[in-house]
Protein backbone atom coordinates (compact mmCIF):
# COMPACT_ATOMS: atom_id res chain seq x y z
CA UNK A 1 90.20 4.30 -35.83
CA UNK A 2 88.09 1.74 -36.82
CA UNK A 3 90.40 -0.94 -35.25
CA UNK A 4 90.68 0.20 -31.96
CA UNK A 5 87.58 1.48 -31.25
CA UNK A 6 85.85 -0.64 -28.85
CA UNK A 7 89.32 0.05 -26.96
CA UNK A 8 89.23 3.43 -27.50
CA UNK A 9 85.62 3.95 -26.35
CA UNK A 10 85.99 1.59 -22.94
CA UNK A 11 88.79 3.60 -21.69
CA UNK A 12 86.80 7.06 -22.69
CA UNK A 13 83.83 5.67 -20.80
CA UNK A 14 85.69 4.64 -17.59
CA UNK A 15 87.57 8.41 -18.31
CA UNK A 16 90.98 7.01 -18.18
CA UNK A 17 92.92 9.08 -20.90
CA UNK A 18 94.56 7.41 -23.93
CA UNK A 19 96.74 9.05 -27.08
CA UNK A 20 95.29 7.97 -30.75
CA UNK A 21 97.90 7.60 -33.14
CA UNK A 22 96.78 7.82 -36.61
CA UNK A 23 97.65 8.05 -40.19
CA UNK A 24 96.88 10.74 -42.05
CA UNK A 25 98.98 10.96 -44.92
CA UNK A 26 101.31 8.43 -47.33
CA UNK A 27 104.00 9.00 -48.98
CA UNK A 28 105.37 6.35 -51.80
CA UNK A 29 105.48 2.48 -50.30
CA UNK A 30 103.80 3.36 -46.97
CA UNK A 31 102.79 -0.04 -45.55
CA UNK A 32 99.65 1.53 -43.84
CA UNK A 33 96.65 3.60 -45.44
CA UNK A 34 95.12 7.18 -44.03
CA UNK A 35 93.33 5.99 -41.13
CA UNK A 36 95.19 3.12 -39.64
CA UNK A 37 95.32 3.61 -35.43
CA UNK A 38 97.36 2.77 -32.62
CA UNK A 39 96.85 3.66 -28.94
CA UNK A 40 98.88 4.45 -25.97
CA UNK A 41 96.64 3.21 -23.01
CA UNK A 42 96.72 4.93 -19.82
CA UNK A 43 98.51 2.13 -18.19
CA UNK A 44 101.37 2.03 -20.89
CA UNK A 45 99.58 -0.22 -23.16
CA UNK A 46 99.83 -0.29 -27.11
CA UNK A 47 97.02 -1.28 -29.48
CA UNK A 48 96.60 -1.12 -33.06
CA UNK A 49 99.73 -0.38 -35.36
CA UNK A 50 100.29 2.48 -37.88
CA UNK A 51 103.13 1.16 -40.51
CA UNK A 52 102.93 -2.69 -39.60
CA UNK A 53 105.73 -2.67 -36.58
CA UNK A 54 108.61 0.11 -38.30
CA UNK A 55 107.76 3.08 -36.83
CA UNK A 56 105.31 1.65 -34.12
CA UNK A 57 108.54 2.61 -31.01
CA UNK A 58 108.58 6.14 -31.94
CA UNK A 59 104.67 6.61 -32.08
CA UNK A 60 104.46 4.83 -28.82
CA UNK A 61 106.66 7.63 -27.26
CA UNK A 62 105.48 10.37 -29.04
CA UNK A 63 102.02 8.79 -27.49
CA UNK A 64 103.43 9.01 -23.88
CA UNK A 65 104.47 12.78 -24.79
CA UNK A 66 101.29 13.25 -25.83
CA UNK A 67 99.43 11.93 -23.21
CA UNK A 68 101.85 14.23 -20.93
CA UNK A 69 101.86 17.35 -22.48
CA UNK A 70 98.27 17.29 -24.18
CA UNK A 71 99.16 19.25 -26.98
CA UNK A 72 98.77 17.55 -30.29
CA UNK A 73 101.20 16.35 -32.41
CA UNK A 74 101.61 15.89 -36.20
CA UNK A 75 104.87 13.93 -36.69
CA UNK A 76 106.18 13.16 -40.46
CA UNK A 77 108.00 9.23 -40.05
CA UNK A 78 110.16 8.20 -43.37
CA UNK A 79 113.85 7.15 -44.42
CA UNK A 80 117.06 9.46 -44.49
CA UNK A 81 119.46 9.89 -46.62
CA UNK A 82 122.40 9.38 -44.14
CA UNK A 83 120.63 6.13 -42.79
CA UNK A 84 117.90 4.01 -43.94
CA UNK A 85 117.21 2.80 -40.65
CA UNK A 86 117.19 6.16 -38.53
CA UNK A 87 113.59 6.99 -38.53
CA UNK A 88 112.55 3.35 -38.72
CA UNK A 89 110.44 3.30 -42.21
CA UNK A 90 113.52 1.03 -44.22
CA UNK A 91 110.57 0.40 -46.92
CA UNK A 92 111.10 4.07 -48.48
CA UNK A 93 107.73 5.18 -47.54
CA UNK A 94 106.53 8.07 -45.45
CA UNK A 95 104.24 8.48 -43.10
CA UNK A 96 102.30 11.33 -41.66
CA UNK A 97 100.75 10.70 -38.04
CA UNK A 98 98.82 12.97 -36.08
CA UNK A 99 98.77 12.04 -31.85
CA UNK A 100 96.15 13.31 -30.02
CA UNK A 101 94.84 12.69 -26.18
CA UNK A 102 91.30 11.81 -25.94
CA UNK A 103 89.17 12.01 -23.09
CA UNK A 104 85.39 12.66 -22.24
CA UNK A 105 86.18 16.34 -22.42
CA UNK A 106 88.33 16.43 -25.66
CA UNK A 107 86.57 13.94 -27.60
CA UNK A 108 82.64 14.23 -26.26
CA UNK A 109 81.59 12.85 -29.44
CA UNK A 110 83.45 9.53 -29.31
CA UNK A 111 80.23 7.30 -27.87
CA UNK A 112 78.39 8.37 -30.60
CA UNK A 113 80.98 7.98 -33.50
CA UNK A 114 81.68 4.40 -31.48
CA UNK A 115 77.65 3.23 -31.86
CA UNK A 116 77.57 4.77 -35.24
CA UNK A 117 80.37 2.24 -36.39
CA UNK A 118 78.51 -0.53 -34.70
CA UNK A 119 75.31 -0.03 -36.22
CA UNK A 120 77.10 0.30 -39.42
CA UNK A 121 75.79 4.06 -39.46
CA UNK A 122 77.68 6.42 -41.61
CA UNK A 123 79.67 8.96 -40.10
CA UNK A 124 82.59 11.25 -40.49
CA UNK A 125 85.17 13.00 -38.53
CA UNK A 126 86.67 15.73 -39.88
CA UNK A 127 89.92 16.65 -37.78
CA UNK A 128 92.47 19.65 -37.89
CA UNK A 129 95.58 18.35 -38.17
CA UNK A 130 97.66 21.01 -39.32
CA UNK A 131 97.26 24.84 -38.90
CA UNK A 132 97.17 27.95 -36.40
CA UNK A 133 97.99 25.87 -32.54
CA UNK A 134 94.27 26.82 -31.42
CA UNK A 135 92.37 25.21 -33.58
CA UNK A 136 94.53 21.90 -33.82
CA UNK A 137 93.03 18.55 -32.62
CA UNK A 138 89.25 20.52 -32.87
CA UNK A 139 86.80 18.13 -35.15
CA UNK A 140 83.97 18.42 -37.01
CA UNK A 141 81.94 15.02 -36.79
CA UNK A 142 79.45 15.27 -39.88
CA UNK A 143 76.69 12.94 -40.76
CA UNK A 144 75.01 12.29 -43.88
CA UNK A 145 72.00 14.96 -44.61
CA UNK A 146 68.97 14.03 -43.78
CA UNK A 147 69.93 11.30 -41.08
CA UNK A 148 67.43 11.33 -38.07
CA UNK A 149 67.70 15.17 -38.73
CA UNK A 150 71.52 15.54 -37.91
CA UNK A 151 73.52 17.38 -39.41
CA UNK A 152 77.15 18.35 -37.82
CA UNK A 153 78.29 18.02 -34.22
CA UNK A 154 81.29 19.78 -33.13
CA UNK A 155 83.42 22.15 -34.58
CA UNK A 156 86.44 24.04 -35.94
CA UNK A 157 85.11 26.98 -33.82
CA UNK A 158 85.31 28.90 -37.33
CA UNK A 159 81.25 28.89 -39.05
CA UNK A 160 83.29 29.51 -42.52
CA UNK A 161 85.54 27.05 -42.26
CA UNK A 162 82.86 24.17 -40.37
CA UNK A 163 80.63 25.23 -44.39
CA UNK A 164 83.90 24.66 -46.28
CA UNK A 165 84.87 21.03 -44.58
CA UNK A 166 80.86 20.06 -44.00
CA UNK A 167 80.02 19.93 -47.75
CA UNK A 168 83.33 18.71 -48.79
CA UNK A 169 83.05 15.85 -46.45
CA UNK A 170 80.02 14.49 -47.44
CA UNK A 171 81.69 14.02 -50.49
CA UNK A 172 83.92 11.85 -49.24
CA UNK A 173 81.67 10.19 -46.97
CA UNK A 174 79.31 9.12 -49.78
CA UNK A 175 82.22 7.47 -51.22
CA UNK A 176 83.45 5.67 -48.04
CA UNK A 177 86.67 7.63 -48.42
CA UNK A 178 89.60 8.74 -46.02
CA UNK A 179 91.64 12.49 -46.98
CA UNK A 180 93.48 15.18 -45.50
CA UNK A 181 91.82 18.44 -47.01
CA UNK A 182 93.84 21.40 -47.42
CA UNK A 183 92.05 25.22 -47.05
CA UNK A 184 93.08 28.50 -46.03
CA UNK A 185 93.09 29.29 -42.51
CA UNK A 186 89.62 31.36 -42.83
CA UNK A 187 88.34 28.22 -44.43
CA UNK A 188 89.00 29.78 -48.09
CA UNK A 189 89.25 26.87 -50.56
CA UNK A 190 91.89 27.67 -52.74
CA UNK A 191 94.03 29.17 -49.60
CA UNK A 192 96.74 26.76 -47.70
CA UNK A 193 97.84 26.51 -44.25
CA UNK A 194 94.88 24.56 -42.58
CA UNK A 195 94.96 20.78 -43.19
CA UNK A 196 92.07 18.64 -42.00
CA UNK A 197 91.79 14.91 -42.62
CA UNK A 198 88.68 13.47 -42.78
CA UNK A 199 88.26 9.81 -41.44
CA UNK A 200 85.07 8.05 -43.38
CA UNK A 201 83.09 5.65 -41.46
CA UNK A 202 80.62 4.22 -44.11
CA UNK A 203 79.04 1.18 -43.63
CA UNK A 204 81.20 -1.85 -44.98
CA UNK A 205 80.76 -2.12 -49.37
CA UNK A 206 78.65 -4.66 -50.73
CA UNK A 207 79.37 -8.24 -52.10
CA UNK A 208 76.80 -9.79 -53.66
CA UNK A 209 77.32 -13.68 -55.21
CA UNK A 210 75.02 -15.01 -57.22
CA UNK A 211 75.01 -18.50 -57.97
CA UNK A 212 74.33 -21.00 -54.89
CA UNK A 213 77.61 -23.43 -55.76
CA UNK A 214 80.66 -24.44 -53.78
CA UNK A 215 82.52 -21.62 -55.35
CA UNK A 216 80.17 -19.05 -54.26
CA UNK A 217 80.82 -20.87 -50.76
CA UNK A 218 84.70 -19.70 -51.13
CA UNK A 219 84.03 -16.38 -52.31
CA UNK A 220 81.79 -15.55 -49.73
CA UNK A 221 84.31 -16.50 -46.86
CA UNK A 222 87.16 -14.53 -49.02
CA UNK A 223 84.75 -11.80 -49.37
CA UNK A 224 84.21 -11.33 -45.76
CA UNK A 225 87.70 -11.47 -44.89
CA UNK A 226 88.25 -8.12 -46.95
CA UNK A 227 85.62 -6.38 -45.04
CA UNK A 228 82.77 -6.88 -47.72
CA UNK A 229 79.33 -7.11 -46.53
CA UNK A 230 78.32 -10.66 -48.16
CA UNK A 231 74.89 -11.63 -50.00
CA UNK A 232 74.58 -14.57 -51.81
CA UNK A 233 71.53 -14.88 -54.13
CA UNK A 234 69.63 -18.10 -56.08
CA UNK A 235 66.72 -18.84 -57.42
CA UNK A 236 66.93 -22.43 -56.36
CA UNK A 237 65.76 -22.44 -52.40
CA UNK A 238 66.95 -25.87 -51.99
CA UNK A 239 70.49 -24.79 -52.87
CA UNK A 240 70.67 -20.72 -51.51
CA UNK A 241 70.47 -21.57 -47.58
CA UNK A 242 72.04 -20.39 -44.66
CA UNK A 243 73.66 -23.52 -43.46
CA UNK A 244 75.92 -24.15 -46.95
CA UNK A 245 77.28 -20.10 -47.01
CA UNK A 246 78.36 -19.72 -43.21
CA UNK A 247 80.47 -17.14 -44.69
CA UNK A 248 77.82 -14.69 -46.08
CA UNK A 249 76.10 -12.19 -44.12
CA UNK A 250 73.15 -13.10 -46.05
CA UNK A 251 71.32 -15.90 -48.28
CA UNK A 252 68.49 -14.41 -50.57
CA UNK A 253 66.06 -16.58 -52.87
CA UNK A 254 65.18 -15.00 -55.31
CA UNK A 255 66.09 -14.77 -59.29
CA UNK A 256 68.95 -13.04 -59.81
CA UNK A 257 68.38 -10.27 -61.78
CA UNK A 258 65.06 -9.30 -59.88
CA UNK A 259 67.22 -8.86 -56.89
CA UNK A 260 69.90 -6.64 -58.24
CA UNK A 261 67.18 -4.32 -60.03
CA UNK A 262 65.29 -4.19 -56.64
CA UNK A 263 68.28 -3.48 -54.62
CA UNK A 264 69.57 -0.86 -57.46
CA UNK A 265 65.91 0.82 -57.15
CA UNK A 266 66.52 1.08 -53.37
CA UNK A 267 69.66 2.85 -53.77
CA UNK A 268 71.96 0.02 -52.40
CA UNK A 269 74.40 -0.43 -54.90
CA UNK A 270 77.44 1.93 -55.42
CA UNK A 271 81.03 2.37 -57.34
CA UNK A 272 82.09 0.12 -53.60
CA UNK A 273 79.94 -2.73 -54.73
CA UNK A 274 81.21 -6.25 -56.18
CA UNK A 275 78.97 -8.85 -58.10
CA UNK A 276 80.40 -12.15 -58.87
CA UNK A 277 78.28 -13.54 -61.55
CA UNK A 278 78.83 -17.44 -60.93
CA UNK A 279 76.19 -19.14 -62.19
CA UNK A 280 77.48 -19.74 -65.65
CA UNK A 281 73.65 -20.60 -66.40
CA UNK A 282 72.70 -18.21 -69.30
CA UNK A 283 68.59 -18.26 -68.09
CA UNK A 284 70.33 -16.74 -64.98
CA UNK A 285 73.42 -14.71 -65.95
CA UNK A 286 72.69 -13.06 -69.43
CA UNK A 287 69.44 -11.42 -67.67
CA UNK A 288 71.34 -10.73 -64.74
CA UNK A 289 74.73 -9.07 -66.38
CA UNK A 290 72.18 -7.24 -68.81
CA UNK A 291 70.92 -5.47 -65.43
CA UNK A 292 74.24 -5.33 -64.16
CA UNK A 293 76.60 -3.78 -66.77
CA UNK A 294 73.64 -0.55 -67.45
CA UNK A 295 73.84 0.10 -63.49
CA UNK A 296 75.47 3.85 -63.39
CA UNK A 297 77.75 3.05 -60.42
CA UNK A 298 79.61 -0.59 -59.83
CA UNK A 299 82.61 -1.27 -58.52
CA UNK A 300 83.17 -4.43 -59.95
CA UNK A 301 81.56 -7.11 -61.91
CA UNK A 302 82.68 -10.36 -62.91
CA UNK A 303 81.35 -13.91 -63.97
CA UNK A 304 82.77 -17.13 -64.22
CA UNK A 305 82.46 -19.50 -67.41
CA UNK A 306 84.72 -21.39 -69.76
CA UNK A 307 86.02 -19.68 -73.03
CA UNK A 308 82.58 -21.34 -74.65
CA UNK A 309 80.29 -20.26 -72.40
CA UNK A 310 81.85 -16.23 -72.39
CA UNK A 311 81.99 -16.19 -76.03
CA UNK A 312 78.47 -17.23 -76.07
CA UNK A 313 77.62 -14.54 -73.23
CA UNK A 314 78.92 -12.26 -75.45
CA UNK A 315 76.53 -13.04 -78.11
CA UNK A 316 73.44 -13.40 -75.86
CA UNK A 317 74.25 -9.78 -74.74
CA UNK A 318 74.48 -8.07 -77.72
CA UNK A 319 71.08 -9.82 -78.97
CA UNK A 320 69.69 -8.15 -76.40
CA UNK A 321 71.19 -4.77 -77.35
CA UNK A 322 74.22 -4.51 -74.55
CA UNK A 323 76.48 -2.13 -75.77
CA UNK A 324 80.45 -2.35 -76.64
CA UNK A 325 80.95 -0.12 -73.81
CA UNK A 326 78.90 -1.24 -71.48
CA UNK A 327 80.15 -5.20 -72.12
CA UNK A 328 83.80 -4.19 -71.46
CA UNK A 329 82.88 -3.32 -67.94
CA UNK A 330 82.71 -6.87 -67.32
CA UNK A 331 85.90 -9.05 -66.15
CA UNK A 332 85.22 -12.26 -67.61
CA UNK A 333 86.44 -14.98 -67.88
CA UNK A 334 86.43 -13.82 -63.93
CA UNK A 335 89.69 -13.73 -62.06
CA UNK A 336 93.27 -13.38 -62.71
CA UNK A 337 95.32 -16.04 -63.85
CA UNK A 338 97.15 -17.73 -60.81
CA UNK A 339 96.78 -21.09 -62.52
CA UNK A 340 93.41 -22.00 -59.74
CA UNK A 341 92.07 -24.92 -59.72
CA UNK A 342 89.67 -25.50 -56.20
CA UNK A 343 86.68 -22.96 -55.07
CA UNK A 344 89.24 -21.69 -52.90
CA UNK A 345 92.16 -20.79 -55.20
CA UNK A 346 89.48 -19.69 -57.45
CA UNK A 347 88.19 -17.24 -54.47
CA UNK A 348 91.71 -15.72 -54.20
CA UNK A 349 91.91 -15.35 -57.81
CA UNK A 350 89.16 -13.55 -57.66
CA UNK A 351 89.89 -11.48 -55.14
CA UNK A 352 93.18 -10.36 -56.49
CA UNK A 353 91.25 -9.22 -59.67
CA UNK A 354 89.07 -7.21 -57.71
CA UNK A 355 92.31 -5.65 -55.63
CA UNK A 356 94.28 -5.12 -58.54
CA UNK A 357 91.69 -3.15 -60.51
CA UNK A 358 90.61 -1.08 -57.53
CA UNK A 359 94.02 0.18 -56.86
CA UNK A 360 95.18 -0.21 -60.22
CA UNK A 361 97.80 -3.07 -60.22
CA UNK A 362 98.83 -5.05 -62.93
CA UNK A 363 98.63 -8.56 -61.64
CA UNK A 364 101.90 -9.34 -62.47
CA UNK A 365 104.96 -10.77 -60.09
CA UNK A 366 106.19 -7.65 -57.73
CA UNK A 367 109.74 -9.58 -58.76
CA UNK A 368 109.27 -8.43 -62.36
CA UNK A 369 108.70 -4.70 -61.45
CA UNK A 370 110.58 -1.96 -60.95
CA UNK A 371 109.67 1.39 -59.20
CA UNK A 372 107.37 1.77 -55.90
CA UNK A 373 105.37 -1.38 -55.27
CA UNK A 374 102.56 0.56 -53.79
CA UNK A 375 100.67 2.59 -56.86
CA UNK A 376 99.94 6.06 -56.47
């Protein structure tokens, strides 16, 4: 919902009904994750897409249905076995998509999920998609414990099964993560036959560069452009300013490993955050990977160097009592080998290291594969 929001929220505000579209479920090579959104505006108008155009006709009338009927709809989109083309998903994937009409009065939450997102705010809304017909479309919006003293908002209408989702969903919340949770329709936890999926809306993860250099420049753009909140960090003031990284949400001057302890103490680094080591300075890097690689939660860490200057990395680290284990958390030499050569074919290598070891590809040509491109 993310997406569309801003549309979402202007036609709630004006009261104009609109059907939201989204995915809740994948199946095999689904071209869209849990949580992509599409609309169906109240003048006829579509925004947002759930499967990248295959599917988007049939959502669009299921939308108008929707919008006509008011009754919620979860809708299961994929290929058949008499014709690849029928449904509309010729990729092989599936997709599950739940269709809802929101309006002030079935949605009265949706202002403050909107400013949440906005001011980068976490929030989550848990929504039953699957179950007994009266409690479908009902939502549970849940914020993180402790926040301003909120707590939930909403509700299945069941106290057991709003104590089930609530705790569960914090879960996912802490890890910025979208899932359709499956529960007994008491709210048991080991029962089946009420699904709710739960729609994360943490603030965006972390990026932090270090090294003030016309690479960092590259990966800061790239790093925006996947949805990473950017800082890049240097010692050197007359280098680490705000007019050479245009692409970085921030430019901190300060020595590198200082900063990553500090923000570590402060609780703002998580298994969502990336640090790109690019100094290739050992007075800057060894201190700062020593902080880095003993940090209980990172999502990724890499640092650039020649073969020399990693092999010599290695050594500076273990002098300083770095363990084996601890070591092989980093990626370096960083980035996968696409044969780069400029700061920004370095940036995409980069990049494509951090993708494929989040999701677990092999950075190797989809050509050469076999088997679902998408990995489970």
């Amino acid at each position: 919902m993310r997406d569309v929001i801003d549309q979402l929220e202007d036609w709630w505000r004006k009261g104009e009904p609109a059907a939201l579209a989204t995915v809740v479920g994948t199946f095999r090579s689904a071209p869209r994750q849990p949580g992509a959104s599409m609309l169906v505006g109240p003048a006829g108008e579509a925004v947002g897409s759930v499967s990248g155009g295959c599917v988007e006709g049939a959502v669009y009338e299921l939308g108008q249905q929707v919008l006509s009927e008011e009754r919620p709809v979860l809708q299961r989109y994929g290929v058949s076995d008499d014709d690849a083309f029928a449904v509309g998903l010729t990729c092989g994937g599936i997709l599950d998509v739940f269709v809802e009409k929101v309006t002030p009065e079935t949605y009265a939450q949706l202002g403050r999920i909107a400013e949440a997102i906005r001011d980068e705010d976490p929030v989550a809304v848990a929504t039953v998609v699957a179950g007994p017909s009266e409690l479908l479309g009902r939502r549970l919006i849940v914020w993180p414990a402790g926040v301003d003293g909120r707590g939930t908002e909403g509700g299945t209408g069941s106290e057991r099964i709003d104590d089930a989702v609530r705790d569960d969903v914090r879960g996912l919340l802490d890890s910025g993560r979208n899932a359709t949770l499956t529960y007994g329709v008491h709210g048991e936890r080991r029962g089946e036959g009420l699904q709710i999926f739960v729609e994360s809306f943490a603030p965006p993860p972390r990026m932090i560069v270090f090294g003030a250099i016309d690479f960092a420049a590259a990966v800061a753009r790239m790093g925006t452009f996947l949805g990473f909140r950017v800082t890049v960090c240097d010692a050197r003031p007359v280098f680490a300013t705000a007019s050479r990284f245009p692409g970085a949400n921030e430019v901190v001057v300060e020595w590198p490993h200082r900063y990553l302890q500090a923000e570590a103490d402060a609780g703002r680094i998580d298994q969502r955050t990336a640090l790109c080591v690019l100094t290739h300075d050992p007075k800057f890097d060894v201190p700062l990977l020593e902080v880095a690689l003993r940090l209980p939660e990172v999502g990724y860490i890499g640092a650039m160097g020649s073969r020399r200057t990693h092999d010599d990395r290695l050594e500076r680290l273990r002098e300083r009592g770095v363990a084996e284990a601890e070591i092989a958390r980093m990626s370096s030499p960083i980035g996968l080998d696409l044969g780069a050569r400029t700061p920004e074919e370095t940036a995409v290598s980069i990049a494509a290291e951090m993708i494929a070891q989040h999701w677990g590809g092999e950075g190797i040509r989809l050509a050469e594969r076999e088997g679902p491109i998408h990995a489970s």
